[in-house]
PDB file of N, CA and C in Angstrom:
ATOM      1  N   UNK A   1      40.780   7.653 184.002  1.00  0.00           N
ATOM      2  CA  UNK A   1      41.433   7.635 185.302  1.00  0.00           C
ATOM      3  C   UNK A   1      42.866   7.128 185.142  1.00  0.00           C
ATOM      4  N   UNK A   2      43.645   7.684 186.037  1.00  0.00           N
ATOM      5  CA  UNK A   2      45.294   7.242 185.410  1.00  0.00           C
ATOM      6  C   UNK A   2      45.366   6.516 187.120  1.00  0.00           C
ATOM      7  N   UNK A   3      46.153   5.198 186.289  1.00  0.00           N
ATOM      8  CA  UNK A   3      46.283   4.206 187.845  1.00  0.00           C
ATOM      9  C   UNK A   3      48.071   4.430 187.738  1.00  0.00           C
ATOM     10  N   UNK A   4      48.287   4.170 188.728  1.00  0.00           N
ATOM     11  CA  UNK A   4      49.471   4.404 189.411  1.00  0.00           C
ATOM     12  C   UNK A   4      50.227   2.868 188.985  1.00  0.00           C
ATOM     13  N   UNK A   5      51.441   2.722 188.782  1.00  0.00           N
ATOM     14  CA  UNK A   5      52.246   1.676 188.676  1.00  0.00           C
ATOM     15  C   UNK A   5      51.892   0.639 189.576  1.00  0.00           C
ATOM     16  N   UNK A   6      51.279  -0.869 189.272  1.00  0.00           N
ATOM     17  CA  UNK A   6      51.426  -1.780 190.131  1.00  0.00           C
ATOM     18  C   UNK A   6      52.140  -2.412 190.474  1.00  0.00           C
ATOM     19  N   UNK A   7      52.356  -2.592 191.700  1.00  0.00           N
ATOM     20  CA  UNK A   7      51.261  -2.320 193.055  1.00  0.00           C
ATOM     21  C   UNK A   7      51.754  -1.001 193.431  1.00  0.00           C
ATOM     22  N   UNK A   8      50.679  -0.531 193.840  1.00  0.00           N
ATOM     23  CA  UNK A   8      51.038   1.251 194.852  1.00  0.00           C
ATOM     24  C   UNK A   8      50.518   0.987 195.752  1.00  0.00           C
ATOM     25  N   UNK A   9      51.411   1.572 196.813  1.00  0.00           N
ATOM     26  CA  UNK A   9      51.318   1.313 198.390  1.00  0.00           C
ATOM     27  C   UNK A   9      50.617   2.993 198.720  1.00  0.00           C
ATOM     28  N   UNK A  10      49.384   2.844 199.075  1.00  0.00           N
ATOM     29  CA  UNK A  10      48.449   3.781 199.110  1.00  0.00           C
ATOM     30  C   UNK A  10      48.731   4.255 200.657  1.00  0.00           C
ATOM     31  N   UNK A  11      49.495   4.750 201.154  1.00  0.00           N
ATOM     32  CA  UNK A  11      49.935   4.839 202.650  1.00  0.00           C
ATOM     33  C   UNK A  11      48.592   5.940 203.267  1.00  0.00           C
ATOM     34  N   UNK A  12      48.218   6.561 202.446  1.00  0.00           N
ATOM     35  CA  UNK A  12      46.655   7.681 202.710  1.00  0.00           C
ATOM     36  C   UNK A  12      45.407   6.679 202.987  1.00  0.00           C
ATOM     37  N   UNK A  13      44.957   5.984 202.134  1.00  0.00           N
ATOM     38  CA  UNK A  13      43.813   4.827 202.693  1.00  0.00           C
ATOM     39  C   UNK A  13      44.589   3.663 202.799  1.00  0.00           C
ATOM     40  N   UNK A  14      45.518   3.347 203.760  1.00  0.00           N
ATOM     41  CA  UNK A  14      46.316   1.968 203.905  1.00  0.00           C
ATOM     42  C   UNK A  14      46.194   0.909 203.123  1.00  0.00           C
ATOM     43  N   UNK A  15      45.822   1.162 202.077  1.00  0.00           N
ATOM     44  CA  UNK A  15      46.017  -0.539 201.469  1.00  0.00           C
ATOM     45  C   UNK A  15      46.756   0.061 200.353  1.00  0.00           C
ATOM     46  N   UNK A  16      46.689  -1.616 199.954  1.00  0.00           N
ATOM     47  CA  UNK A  16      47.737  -1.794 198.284  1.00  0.00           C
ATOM     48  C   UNK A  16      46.992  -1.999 197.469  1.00  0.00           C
ATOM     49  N   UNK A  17      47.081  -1.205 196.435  1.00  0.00           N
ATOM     50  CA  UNK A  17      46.149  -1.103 194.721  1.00  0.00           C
ATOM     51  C   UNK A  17      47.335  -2.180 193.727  1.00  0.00           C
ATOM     52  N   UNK A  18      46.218  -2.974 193.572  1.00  0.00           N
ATOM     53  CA  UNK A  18      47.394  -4.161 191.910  1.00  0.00           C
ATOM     54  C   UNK A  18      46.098  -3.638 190.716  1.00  0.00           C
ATOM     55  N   UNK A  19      46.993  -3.739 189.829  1.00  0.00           N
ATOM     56  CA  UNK A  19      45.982  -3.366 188.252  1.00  0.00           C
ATOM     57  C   UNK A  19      46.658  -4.327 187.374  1.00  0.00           C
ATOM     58  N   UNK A  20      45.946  -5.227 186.376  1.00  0.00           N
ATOM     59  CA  UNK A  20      46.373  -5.389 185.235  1.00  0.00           C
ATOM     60  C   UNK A  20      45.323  -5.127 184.588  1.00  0.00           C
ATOM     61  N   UNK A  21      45.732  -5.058 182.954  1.00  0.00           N
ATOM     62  CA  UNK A  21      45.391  -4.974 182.323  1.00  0.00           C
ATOM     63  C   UNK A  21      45.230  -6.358 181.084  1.00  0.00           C
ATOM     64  N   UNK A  22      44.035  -6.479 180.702  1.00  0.00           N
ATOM     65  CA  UNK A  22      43.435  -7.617 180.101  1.00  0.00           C
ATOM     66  C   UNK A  22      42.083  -7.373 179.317  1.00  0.00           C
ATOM     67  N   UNK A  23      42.093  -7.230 178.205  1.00  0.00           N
ATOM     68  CA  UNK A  23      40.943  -7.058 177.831  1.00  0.00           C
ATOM     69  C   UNK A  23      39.909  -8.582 177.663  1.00  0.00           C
ATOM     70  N   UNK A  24      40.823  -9.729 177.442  1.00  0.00           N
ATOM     71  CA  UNK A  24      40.208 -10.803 177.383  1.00  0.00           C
ATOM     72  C   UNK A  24      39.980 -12.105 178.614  1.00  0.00           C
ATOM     73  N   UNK A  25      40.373 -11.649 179.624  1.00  0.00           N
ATOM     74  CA  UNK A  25      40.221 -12.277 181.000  1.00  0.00           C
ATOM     75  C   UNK A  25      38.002 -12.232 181.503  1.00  0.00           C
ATOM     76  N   UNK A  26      38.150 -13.220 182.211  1.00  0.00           N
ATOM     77  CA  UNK A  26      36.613 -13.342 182.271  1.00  0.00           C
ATOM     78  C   UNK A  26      36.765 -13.528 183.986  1.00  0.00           C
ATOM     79  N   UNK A  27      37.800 -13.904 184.378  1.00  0.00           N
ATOM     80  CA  UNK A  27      37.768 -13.637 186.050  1.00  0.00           C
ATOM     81  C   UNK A  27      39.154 -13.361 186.321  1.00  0.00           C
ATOM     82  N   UNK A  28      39.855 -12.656 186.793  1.00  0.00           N
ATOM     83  CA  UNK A  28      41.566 -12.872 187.084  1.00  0.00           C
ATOM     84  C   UNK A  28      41.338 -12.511 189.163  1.00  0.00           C
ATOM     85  N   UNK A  29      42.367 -13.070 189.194  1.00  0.00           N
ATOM     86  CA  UNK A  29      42.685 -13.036 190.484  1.00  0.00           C
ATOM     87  C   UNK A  29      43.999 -12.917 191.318  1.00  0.00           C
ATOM     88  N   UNK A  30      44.427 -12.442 192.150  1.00  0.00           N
ATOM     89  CA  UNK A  30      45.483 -11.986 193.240  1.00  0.00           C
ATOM     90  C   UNK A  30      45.660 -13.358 194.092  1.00  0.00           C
ATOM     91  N   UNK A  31      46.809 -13.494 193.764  1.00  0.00           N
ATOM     92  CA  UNK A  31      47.650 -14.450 194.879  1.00  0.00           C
ATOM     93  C   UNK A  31      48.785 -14.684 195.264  1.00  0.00           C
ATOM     94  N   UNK A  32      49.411 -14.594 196.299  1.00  0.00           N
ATOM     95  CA  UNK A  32      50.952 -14.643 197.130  1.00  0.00           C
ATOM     96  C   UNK A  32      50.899 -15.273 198.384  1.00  0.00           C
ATOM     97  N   UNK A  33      52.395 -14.934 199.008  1.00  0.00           N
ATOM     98  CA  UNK A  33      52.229 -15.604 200.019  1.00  0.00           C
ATOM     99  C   UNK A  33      51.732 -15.103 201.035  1.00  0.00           C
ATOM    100  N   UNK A  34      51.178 -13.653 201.038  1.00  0.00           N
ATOM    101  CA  UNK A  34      50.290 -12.838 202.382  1.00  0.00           C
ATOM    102  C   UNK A  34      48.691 -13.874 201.930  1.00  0.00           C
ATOM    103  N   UNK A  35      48.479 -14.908 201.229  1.00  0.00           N
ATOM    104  CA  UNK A  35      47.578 -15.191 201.300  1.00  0.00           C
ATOM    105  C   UNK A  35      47.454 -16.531 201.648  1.00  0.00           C
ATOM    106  N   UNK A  36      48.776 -17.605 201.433  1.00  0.00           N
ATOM    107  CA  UNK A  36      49.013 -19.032 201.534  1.00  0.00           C
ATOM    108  C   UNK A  36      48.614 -19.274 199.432  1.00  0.00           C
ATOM    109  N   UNK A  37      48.871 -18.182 198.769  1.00  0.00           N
ATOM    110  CA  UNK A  37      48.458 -18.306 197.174  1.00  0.00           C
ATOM    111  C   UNK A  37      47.385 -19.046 197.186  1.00  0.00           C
ATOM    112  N   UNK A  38      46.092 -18.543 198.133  1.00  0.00           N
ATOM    113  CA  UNK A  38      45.166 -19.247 197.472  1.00  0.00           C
ATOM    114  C   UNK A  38      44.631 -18.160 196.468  1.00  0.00           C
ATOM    115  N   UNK A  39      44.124 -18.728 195.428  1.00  0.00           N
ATOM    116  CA  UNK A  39      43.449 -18.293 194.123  1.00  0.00           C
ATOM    117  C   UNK A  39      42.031 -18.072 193.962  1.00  0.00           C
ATOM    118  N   UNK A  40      41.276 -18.264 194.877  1.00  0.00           N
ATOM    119  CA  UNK A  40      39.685 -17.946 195.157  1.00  0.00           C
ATOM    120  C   UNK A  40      39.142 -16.777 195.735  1.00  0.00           C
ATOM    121  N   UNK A  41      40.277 -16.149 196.479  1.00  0.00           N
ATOM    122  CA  UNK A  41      39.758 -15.201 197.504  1.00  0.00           C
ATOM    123  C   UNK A  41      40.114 -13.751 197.280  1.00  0.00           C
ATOM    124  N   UNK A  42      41.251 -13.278 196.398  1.00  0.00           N
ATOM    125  CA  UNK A  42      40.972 -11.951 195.821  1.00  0.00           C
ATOM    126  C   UNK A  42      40.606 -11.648 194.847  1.00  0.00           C
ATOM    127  N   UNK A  43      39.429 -12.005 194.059  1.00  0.00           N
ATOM    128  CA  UNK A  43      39.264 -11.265 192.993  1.00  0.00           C
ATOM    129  C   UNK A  43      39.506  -9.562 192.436  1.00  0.00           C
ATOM    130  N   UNK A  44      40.297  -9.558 191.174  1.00  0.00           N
ATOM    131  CA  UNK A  44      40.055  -8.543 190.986  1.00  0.00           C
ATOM    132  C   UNK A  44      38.821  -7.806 190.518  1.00  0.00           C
ATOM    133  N   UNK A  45      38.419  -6.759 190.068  1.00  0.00           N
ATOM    134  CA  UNK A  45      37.105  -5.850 189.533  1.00  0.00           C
ATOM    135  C   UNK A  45      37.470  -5.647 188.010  1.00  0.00           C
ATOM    136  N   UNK A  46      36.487  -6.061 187.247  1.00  0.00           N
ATOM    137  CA  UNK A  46      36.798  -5.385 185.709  1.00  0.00           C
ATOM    138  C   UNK A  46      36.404  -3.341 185.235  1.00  0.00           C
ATOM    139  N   UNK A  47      37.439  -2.852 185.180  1.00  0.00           N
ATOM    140  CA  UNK A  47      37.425  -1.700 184.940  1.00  0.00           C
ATOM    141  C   UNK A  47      37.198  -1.517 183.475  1.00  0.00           C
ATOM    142  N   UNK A  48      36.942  -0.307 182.936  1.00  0.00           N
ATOM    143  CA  UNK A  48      37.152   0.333 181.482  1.00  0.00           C
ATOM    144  C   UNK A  48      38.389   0.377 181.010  1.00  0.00           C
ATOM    145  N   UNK A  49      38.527  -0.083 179.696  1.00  0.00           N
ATOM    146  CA  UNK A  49      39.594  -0.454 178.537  1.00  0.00           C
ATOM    147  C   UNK A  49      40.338  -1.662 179.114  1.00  0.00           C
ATOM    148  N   UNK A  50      39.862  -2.660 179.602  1.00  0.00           N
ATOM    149  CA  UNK A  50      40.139  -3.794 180.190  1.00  0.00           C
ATOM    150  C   UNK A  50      41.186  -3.921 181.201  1.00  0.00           C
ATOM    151  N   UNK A  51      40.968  -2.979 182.328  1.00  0.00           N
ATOM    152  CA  UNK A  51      41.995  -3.018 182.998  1.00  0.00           C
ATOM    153  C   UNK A  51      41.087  -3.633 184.780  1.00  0.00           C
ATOM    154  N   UNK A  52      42.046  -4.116 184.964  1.00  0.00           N
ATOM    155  CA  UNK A  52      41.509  -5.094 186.686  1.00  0.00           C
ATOM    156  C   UNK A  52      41.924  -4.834 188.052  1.00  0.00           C
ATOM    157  N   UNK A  53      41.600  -4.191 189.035  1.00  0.00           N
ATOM    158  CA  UNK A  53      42.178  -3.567 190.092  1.00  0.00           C
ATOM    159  C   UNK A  53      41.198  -4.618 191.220  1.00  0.00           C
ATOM    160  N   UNK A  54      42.284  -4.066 192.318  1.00  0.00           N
ATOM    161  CA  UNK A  54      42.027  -4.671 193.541  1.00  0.00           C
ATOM    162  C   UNK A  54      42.766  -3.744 194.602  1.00  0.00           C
ATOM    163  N   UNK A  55      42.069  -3.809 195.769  1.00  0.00           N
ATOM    164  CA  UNK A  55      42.894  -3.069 196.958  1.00  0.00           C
ATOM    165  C   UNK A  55      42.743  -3.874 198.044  1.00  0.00           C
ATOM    166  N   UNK A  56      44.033  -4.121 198.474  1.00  0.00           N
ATOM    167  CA  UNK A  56      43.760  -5.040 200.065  1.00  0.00           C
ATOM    168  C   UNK A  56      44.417  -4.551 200.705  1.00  0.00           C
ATOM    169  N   UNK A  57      44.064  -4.439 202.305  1.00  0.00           N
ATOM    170  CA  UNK A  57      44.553  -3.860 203.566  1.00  0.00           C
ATOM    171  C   UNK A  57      46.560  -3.706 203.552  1.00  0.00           C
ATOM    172  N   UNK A  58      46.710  -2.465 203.897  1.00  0.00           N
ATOM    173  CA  UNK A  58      48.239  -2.922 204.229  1.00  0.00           C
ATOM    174  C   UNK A  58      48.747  -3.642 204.861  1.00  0.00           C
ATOM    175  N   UNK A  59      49.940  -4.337 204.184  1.00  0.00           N
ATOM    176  CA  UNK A  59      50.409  -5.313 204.609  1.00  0.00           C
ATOM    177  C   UNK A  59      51.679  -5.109 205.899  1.00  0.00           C
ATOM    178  N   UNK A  60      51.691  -5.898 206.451  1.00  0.00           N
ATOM    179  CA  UNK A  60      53.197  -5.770 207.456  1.00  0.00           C
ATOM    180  C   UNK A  60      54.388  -5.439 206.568  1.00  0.00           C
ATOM    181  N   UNK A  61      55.895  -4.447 207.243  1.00  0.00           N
ATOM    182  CA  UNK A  61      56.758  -5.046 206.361  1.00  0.00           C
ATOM    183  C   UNK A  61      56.980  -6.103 206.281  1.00  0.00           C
ATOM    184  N   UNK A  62      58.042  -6.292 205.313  1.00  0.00           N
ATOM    185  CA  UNK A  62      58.654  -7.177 204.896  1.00  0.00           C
ATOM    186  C   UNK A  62      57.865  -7.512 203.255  1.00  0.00           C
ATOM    187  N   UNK A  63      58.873  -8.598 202.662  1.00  0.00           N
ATOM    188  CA  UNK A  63      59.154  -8.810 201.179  1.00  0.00           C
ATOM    189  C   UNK A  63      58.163 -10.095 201.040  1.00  0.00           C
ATOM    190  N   UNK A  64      57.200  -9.749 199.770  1.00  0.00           N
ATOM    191  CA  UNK A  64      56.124 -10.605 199.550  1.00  0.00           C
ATOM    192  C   UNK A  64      56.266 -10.965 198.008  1.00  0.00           C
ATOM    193  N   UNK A  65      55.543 -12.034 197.759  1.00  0.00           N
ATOM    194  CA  UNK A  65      56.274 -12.814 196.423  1.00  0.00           C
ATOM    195  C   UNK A  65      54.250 -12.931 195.903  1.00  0.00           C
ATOM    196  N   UNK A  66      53.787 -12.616 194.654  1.00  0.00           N
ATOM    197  CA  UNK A  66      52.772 -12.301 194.200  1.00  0.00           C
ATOM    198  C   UNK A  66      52.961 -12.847 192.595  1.00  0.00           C
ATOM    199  N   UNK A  67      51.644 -13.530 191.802  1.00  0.00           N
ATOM    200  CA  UNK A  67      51.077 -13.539 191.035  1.00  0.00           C
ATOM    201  C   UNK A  67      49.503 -13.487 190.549  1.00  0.00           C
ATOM    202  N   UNK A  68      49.304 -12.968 189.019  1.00  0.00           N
ATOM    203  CA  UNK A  68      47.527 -13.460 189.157  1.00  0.00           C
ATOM    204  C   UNK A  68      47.441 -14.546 188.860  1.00  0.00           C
ATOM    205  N   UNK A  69      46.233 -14.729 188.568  1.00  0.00           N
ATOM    206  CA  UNK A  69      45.299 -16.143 188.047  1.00  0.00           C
ATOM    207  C   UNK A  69      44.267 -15.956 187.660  1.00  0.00           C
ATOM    208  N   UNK A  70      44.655 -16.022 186.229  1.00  0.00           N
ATOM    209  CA  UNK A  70      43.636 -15.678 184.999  1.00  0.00           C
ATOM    210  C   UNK A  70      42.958 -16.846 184.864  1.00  0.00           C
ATOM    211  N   UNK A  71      41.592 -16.773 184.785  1.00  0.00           N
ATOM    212  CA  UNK A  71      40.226 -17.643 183.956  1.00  0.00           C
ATOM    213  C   UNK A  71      40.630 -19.072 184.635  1.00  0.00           C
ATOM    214  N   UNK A  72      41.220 -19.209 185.902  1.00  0.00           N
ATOM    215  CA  UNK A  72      41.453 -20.128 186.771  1.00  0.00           C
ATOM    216  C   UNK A  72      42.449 -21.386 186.211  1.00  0.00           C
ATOM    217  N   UNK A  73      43.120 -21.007 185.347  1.00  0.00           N
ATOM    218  CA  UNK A  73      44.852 -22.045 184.440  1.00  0.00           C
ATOM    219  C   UNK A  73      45.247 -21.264 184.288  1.00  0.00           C
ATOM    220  N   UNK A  74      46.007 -19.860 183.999  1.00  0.00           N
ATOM    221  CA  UNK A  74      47.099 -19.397 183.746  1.00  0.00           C
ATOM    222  C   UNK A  74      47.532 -18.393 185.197  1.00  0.00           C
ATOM    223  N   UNK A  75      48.793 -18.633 185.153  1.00  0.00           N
ATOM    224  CA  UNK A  75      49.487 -17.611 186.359  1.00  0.00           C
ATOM    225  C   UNK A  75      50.217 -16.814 185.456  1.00  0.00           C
ATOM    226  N   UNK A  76      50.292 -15.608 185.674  1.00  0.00           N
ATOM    227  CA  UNK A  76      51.259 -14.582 184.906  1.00  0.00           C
ATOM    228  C   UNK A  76      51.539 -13.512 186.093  1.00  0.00           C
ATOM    229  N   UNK A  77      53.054 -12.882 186.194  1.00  0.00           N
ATOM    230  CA  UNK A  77      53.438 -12.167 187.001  1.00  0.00           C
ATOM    231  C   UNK A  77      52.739 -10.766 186.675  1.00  0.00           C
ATOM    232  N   UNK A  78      53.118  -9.879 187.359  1.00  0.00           N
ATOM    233  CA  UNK A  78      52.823  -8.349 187.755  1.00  0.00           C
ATOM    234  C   UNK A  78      53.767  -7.372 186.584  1.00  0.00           C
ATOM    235  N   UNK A  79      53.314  -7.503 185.107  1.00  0.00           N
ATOM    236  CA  UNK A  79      54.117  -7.190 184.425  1.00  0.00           C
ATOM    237  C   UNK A  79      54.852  -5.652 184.427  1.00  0.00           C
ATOM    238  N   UNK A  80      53.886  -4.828 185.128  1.00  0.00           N
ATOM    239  CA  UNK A  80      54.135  -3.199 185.433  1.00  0.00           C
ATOM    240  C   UNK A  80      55.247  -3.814 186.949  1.00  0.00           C
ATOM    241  N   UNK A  81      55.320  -4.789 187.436  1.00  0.00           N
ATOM    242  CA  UNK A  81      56.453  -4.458 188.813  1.00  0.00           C
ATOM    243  C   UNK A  81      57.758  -5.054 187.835  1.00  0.00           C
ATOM    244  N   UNK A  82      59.072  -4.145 188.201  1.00  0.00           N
ATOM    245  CA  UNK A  82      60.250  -4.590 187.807  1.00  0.00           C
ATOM    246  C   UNK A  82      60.884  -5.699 188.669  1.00  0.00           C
ATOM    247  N   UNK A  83      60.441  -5.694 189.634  1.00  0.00           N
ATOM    248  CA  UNK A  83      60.550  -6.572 190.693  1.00  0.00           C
ATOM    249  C   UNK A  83      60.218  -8.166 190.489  1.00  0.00           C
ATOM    250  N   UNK A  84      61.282  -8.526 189.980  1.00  0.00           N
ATOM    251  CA  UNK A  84      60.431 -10.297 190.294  1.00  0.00           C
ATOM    252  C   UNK A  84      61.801 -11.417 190.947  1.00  0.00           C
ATOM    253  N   UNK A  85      61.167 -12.314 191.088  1.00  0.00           N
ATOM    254  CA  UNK A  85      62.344 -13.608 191.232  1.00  0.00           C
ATOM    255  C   UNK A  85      61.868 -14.767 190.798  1.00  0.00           C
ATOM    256  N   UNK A  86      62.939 -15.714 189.938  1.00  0.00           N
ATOM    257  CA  UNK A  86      62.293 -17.226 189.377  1.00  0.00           C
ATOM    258  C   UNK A  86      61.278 -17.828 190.587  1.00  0.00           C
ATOM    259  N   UNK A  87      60.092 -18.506 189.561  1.00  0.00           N
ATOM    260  CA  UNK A  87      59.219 -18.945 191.011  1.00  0.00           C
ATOM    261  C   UNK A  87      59.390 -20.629 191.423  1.00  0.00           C
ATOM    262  N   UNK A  88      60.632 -20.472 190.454  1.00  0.00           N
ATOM    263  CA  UNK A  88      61.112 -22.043 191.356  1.00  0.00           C
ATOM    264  C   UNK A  88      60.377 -23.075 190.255  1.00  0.00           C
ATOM    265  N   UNK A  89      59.665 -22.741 189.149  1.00  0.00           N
ATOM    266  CA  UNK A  89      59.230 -23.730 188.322  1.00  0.00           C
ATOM    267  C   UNK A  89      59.542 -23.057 186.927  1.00  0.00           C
ATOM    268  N   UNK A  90      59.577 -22.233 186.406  1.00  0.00           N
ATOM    269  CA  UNK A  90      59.401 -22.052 184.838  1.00  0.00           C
ATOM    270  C   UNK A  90      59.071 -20.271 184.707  1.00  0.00           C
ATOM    271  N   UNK A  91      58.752 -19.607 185.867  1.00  0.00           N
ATOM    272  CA  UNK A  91      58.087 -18.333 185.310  1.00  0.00           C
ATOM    273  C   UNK A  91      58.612 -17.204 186.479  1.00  0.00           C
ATOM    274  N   UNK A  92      57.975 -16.374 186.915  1.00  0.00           N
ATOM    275  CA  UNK A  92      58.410 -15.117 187.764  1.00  0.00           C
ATOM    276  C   UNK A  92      57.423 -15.442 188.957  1.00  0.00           C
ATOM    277  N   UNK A  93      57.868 -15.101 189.582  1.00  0.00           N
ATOM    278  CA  UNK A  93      57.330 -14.377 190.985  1.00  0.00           C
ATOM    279  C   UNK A  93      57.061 -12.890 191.203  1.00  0.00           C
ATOM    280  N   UNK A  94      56.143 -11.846 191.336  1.00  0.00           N
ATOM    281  CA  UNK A  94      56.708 -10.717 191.225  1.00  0.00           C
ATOM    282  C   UNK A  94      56.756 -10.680 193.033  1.00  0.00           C
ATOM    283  N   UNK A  95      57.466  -9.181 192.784  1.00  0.00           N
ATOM    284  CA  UNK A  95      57.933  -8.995 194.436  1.00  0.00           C
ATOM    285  C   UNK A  95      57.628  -7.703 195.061  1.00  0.00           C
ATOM    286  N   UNK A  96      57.278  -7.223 195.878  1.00  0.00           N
ATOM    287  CA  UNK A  96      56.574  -6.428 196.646  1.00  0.00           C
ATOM    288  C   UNK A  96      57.221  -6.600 198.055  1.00  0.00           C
ATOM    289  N   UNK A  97      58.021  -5.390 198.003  1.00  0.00           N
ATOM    290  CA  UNK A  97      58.596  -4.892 199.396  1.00  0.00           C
ATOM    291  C   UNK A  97      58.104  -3.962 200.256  1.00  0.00           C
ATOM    292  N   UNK A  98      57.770  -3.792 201.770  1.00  0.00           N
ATOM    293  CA  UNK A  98      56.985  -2.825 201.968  1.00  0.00           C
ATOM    294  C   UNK A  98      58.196  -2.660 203.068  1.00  0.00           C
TER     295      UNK A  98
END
């Protein structure tokens, strides 16, 4: 199956598809500020050749600031979005404009 650059704004079934890819992750997860970054509540799904998707409802416009959260200690940005900004401590923010 060929996934589309993350995030794709699926405007046909309204939501937004995120994918990474990880073959060695045992839970990863979705978090920004459409959520208050909590880290419990989107899990992604483990796909074939270790890749991790999620789809959540479309969002309002406007500009949203996103990372995962791998095996519940590491944050790593949205490495397929070109989109990022410093997250104010040491690493990226990625960014998602709708």
């Amino acid at each position: 199956m060929k996934h589309h650059q993350s995030p794709y704004v699926n405007k046909r079934k309204k939501c937004i598809e995120f994918h990474i890819t990880n073959a060695c992750a045992n839970r990863i997860a979705l978090a920004g500020d459409f959520n208050n970054w909590a880290h419990d509540q989107l899990s992604l799904r483990p796909a074939n050749n270790g890749v991790w998707t999620i789809e959540i409802p479309m969002l309002p416009r406007g500009k949203y600031h996103y990372k995962f959260f791998i095996d519940e200690r590491m944050w790593t940005e949205d490495i397929e979005n070109q989109f990022r900004e410093p997250d104010g401590v040491t690493g990226w923010n990625s960014v998602l404009e709708l």
